[in-house]
PDB file of N, CA and C in Angstrom:
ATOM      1  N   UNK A   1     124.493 126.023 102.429  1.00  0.00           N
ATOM      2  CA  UNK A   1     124.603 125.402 103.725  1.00  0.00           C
ATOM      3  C   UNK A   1     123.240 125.369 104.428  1.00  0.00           C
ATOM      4  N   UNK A   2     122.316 126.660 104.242  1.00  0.00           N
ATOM      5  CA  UNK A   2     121.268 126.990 105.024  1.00  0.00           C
ATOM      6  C   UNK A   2     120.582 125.589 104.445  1.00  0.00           C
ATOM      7  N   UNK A   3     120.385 125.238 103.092  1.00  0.00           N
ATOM      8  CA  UNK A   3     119.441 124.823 102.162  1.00  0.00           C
ATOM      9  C   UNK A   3     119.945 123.190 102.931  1.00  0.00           C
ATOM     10  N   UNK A   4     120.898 122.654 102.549  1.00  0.00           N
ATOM     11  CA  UNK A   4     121.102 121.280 103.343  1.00  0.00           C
ATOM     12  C   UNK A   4     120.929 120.970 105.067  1.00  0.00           C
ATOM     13  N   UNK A   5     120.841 122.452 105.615  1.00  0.00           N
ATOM     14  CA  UNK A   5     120.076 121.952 106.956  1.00  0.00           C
ATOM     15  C   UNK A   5     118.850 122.193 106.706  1.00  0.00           C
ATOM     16  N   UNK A   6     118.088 122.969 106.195  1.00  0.00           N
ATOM     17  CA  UNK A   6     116.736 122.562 106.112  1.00  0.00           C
ATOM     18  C   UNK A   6     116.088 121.165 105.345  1.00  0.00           C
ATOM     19  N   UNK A   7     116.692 120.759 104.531  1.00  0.00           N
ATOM     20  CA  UNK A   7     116.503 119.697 103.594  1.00  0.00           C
ATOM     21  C   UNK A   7     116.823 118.471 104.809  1.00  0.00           C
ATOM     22  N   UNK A   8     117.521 118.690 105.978  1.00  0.00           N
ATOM     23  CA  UNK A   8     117.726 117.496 106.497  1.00  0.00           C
ATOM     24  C   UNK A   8     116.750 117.996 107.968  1.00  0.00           C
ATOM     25  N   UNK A   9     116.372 119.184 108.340  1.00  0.00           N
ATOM     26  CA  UNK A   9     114.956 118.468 109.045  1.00  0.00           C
ATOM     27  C   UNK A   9     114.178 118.168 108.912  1.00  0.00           C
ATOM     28  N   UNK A  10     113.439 118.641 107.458  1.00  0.00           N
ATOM     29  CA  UNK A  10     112.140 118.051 106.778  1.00  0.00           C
ATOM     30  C   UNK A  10     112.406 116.979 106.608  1.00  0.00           C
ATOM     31  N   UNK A  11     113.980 116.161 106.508  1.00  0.00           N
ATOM     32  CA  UNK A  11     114.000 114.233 106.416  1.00  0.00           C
ATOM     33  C   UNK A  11     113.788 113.738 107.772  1.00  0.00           C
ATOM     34  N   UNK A  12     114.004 114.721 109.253  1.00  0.00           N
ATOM     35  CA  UNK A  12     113.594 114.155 110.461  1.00  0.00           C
ATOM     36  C   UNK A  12     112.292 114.352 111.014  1.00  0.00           C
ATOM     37  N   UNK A  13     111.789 115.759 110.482  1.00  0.00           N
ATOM     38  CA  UNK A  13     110.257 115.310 110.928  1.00  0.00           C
ATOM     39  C   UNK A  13     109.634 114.203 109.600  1.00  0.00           C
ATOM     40  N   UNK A  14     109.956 113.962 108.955  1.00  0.00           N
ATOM     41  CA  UNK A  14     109.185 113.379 108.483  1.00  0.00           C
ATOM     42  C   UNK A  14     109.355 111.596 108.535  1.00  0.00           C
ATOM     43  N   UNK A  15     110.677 111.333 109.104  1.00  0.00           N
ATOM     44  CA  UNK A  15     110.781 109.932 109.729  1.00  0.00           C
ATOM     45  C   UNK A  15     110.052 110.122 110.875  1.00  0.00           C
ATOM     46  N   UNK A  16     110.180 111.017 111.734  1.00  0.00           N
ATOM     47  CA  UNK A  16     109.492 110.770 113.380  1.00  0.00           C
ATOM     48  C   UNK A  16     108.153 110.811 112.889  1.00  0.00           C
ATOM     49  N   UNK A  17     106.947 111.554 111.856  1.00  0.00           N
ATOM     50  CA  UNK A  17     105.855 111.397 111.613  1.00  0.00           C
ATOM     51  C   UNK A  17     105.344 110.106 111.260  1.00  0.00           C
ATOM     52  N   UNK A  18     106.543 109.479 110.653  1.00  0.00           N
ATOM     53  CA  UNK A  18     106.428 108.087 110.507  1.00  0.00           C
ATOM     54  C   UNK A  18     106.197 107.334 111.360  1.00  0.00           C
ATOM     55  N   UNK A  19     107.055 107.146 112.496  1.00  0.00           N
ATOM     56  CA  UNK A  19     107.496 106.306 113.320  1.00  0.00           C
ATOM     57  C   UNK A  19     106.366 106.866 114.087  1.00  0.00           C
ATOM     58  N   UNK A  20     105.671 107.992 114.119  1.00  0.00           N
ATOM     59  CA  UNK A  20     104.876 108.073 115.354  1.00  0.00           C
ATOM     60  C   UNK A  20     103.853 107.549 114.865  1.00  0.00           C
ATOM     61  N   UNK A  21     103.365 107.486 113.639  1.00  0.00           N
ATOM     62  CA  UNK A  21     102.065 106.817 112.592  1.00  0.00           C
ATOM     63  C   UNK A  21     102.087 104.777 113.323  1.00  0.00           C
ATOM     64  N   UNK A  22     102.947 104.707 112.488  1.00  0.00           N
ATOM     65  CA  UNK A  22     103.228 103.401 113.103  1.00  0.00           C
ATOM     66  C   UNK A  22     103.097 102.994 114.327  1.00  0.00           C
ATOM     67  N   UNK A  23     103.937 103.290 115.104  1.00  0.00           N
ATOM     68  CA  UNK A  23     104.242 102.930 115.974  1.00  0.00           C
ATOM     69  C   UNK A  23     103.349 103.812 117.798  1.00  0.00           C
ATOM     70  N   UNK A  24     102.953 105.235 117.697  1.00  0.00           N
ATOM     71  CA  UNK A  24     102.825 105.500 118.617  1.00  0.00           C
ATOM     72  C   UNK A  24     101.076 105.363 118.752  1.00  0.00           C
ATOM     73  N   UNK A  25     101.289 105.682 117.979  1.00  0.00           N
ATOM     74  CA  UNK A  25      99.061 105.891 117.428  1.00  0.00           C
ATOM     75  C   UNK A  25      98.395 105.007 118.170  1.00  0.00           C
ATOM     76  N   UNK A  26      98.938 103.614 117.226  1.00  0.00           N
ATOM     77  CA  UNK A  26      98.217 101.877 117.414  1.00  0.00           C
ATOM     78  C   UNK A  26      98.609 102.049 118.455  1.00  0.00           C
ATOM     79  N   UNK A  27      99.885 102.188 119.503  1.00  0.00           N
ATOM     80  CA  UNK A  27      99.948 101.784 120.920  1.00  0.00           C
ATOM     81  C   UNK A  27      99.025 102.288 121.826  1.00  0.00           C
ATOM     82  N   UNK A  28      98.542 103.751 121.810  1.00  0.00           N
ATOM     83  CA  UNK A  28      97.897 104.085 122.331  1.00  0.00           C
ATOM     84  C   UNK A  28      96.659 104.609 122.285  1.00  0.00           C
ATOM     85  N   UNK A  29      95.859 103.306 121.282  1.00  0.00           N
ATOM     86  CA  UNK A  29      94.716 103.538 120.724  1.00  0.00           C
ATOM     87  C   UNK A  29      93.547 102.594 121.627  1.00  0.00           C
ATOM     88  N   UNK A  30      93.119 103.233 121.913  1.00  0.00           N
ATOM     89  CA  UNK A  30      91.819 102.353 123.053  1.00  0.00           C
ATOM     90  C   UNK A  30      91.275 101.465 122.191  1.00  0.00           C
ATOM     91  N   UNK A  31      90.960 101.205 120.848  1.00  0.00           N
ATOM     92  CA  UNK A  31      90.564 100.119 120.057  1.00  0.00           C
ATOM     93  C   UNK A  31      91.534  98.998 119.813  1.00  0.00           C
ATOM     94  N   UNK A  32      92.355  99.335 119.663  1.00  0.00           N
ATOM     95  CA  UNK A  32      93.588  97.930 120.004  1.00  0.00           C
ATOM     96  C   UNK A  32      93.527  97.430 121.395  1.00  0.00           C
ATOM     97  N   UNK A  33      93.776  98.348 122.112  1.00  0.00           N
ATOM     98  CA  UNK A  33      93.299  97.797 123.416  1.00  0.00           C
ATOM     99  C   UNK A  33      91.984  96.903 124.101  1.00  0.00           C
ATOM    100  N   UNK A  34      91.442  97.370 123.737  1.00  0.00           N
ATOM    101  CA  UNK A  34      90.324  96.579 123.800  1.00  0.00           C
ATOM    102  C   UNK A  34      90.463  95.305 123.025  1.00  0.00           C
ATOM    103  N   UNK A  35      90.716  95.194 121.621  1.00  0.00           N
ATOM    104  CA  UNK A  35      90.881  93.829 121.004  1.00  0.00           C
ATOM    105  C   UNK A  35      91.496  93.129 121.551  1.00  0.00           C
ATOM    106  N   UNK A  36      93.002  93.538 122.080  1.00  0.00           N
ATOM    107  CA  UNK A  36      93.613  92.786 122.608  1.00  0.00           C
ATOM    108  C   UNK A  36      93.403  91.936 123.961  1.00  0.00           C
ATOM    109  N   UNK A  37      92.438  92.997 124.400  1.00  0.00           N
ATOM    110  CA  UNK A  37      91.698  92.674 125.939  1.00  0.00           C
ATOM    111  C   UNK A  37      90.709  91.483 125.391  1.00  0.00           C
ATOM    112  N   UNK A  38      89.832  91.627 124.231  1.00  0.00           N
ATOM    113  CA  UNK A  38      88.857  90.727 124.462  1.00  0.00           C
ATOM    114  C   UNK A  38      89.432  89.179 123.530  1.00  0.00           C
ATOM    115  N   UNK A  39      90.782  89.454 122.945  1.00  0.00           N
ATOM    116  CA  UNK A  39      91.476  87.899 122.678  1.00  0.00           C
ATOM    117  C   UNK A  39      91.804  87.728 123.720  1.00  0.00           C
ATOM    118  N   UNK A  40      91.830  87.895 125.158  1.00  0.00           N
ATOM    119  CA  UNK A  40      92.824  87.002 125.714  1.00  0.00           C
ATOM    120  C   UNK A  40      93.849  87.745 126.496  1.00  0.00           C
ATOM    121  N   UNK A  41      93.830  88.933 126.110  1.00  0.00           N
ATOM    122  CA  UNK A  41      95.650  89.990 126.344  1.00  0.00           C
ATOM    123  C   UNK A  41      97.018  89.120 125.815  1.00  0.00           C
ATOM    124  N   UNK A  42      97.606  89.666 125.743  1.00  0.00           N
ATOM    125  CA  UNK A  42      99.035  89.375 125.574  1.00  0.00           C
ATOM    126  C   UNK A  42     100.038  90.351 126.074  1.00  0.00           C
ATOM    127  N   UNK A  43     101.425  89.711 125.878  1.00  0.00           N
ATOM    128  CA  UNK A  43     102.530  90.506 126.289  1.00  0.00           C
ATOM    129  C   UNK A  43     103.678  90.681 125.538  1.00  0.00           C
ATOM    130  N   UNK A  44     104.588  91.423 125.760  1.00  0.00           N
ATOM    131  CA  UNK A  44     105.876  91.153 125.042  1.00  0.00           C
ATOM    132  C   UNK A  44     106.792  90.824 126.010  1.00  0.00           C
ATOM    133  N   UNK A  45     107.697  89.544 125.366  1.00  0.00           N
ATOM    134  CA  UNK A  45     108.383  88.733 125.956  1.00  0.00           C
ATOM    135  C   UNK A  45     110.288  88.301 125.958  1.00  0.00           C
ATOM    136  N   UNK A  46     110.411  88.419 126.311  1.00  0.00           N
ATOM    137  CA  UNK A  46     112.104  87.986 125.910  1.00  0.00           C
ATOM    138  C   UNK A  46     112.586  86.824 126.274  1.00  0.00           C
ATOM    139  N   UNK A  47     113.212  86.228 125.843  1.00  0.00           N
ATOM    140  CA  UNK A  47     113.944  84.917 125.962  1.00  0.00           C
ATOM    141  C   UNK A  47     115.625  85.023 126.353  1.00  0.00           C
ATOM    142  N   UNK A  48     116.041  83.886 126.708  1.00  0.00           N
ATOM    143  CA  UNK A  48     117.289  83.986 127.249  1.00  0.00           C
ATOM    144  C   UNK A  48     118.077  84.139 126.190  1.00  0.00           C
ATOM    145  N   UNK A  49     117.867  84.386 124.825  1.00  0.00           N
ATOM    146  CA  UNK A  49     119.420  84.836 124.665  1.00  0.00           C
ATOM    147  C   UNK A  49     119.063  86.271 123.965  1.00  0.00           C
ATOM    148  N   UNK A  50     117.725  87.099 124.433  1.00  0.00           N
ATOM    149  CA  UNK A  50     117.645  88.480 124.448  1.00  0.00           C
ATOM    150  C   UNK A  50     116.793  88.937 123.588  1.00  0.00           C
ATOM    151  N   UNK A  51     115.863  87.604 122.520  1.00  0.00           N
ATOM    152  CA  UNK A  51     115.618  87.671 121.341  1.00  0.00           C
ATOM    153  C   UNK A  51     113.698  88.433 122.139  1.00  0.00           C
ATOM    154  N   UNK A  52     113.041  89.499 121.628  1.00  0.00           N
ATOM    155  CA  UNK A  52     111.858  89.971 121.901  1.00  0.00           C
ATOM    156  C   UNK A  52     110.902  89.552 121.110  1.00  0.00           C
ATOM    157  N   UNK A  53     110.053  89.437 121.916  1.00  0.00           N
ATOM    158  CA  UNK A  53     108.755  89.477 121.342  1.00  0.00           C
ATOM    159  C   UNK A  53     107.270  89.182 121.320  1.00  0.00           C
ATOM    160  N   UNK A  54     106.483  89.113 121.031  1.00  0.00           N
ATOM    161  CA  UNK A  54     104.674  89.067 120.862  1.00  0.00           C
ATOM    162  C   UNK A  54     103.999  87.841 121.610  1.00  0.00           C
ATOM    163  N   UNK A  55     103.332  87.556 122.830  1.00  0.00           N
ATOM    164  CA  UNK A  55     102.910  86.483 122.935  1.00  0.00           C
ATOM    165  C   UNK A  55     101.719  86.467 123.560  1.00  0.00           C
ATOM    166  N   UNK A  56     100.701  85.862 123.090  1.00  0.00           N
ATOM    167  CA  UNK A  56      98.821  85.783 123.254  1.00  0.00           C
ATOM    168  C   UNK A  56      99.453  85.326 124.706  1.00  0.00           C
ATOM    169  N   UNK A  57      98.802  85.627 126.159  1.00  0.00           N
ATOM    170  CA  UNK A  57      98.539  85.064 126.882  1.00  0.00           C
ATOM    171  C   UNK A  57      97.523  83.806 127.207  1.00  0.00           C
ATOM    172  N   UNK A  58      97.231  83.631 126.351  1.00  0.00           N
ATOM    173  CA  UNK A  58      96.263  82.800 126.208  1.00  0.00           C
ATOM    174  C   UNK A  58      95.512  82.850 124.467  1.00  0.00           C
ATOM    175  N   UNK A  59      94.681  81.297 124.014  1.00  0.00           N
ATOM    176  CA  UNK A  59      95.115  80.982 122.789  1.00  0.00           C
ATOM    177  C   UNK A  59      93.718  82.503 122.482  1.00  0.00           C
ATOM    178  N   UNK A  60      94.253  82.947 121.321  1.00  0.00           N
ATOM    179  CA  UNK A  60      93.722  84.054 120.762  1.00  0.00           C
ATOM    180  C   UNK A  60      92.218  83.715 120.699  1.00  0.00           C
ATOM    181  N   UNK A  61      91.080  84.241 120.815  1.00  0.00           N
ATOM    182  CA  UNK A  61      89.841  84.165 120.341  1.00  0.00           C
ATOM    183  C   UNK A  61      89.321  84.342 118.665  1.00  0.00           C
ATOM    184  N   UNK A  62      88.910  83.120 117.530  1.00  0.00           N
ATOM    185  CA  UNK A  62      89.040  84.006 116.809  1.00  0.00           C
ATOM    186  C   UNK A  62      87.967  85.119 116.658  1.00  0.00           C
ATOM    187  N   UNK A  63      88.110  85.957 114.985  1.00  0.00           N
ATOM    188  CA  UNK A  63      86.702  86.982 114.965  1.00  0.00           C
ATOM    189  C   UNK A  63      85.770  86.073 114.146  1.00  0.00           C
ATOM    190  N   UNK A  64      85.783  85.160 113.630  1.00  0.00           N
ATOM    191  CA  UNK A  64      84.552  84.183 112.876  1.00  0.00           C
ATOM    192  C   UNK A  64      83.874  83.006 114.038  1.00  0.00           C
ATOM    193  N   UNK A  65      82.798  83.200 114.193  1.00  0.00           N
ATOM    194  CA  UNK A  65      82.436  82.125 114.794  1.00  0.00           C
ATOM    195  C   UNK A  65      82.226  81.094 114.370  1.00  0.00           C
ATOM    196  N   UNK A  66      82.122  79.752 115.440  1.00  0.00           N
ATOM    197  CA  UNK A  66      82.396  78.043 114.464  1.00  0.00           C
ATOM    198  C   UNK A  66      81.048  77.962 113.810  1.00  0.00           C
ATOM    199  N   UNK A  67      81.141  78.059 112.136  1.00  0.00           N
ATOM    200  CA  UNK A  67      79.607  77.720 112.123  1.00  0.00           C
ATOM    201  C   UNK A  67      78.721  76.714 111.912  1.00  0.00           C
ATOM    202  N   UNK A  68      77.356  76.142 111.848  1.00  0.00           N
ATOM    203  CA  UNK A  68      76.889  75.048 111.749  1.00  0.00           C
ATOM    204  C   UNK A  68      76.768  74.572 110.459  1.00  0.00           C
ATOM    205  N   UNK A  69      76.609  73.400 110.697  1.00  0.00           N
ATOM    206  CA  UNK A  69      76.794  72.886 109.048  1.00  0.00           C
ATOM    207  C   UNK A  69      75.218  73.171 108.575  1.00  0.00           C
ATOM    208  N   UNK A  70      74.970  73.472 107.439  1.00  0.00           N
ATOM    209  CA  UNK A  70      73.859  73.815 106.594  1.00  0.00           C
ATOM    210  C   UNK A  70      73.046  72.449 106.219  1.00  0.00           C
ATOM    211  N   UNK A  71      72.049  72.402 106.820  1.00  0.00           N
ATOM    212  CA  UNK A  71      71.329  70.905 106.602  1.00  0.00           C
ATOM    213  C   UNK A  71      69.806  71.609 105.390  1.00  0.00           C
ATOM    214  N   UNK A  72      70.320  71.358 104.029  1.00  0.00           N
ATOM    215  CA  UNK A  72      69.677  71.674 102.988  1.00  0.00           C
ATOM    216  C   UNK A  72      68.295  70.731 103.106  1.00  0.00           C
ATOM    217  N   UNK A  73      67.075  71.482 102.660  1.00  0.00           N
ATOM    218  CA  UNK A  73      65.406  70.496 103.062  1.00  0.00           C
ATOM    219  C   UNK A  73      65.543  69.475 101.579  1.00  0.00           C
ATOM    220  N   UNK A  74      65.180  68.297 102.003  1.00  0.00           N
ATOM    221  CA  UNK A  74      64.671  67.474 100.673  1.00  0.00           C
ATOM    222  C   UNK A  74      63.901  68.077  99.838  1.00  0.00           C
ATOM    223  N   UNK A  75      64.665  67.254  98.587  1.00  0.00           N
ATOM    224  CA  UNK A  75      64.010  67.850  97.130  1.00  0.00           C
ATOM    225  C   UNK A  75      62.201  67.673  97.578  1.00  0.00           C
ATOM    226  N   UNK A  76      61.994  68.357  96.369  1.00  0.00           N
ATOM    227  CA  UNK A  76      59.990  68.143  96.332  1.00  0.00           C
ATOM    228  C   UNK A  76      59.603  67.091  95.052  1.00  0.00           C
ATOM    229  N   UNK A  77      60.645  67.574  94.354  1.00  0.00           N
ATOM    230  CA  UNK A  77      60.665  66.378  92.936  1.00  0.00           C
ATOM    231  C   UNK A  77      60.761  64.901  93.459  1.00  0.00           C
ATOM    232  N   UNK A  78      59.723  64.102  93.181  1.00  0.00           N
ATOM    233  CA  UNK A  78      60.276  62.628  93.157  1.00  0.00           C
ATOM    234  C   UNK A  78      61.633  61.980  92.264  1.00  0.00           C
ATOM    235  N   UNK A  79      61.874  61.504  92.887  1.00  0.00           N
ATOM    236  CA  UNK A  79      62.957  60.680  91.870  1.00  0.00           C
ATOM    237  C   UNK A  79      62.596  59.036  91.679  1.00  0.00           C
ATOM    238  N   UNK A  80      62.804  58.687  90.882  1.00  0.00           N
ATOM    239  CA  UNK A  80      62.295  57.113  90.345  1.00  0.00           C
ATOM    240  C   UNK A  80      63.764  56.422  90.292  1.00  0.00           C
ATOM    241  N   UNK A  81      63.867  55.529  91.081  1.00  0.00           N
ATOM    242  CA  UNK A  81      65.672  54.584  90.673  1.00  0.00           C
ATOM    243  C   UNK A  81      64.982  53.257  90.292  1.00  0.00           C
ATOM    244  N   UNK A  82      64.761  52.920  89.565  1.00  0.00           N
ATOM    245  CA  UNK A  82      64.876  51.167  89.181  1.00  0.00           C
ATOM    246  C   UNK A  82      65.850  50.683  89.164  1.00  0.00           C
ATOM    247  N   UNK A  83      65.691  49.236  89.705  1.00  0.00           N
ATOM    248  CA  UNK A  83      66.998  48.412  89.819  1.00  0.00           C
ATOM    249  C   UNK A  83      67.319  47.323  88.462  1.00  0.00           C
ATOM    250  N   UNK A  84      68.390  47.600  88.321  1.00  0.00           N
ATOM    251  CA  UNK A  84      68.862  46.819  86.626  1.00  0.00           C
ATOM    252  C   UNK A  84      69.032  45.494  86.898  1.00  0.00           C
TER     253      UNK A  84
END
């Protein structure tokens, strides 16, 4: 009896270690925070028929910037085209 209650709190701390990994850490990690601060912020949201969830307040920033197109220098080799 002793052996199946111990066997079943080592299965609850070790879901709540879980769930706190997941879930509590990232929430209250000043580096998420901040990311989220410098996309834009967002919120969590609900809709009318109760359904939750994730929404950028504004359109996300991405992390790559737009980059320029690569304007390669002319060859140094001549080239010769004759016309046929």
């Amino acid at each position: 009896m002793i052996r199946l209650f111990l066997i079943g709190m080592l299965c609850g701390v070790m879901i709540t270690a879980a769930f706190t990994y997941v879930f509590a850490i990232p929430a209250n990690s000043d580096h998420w925070r901040s990311e989220i601060w410098k996309r834009g912020g967002g919120a969590w949201t609900m809709d009318k028929d109760g359904h939750s969830g994730w929404k950028w307040t504004v359109e996300p920033i991405p992390d790559t910037s737009a980059k320029k197109p690569v304007v390669a220098p002319p060859s140094a080799v001549k080239v010769r085209s004759e016309r046929l």
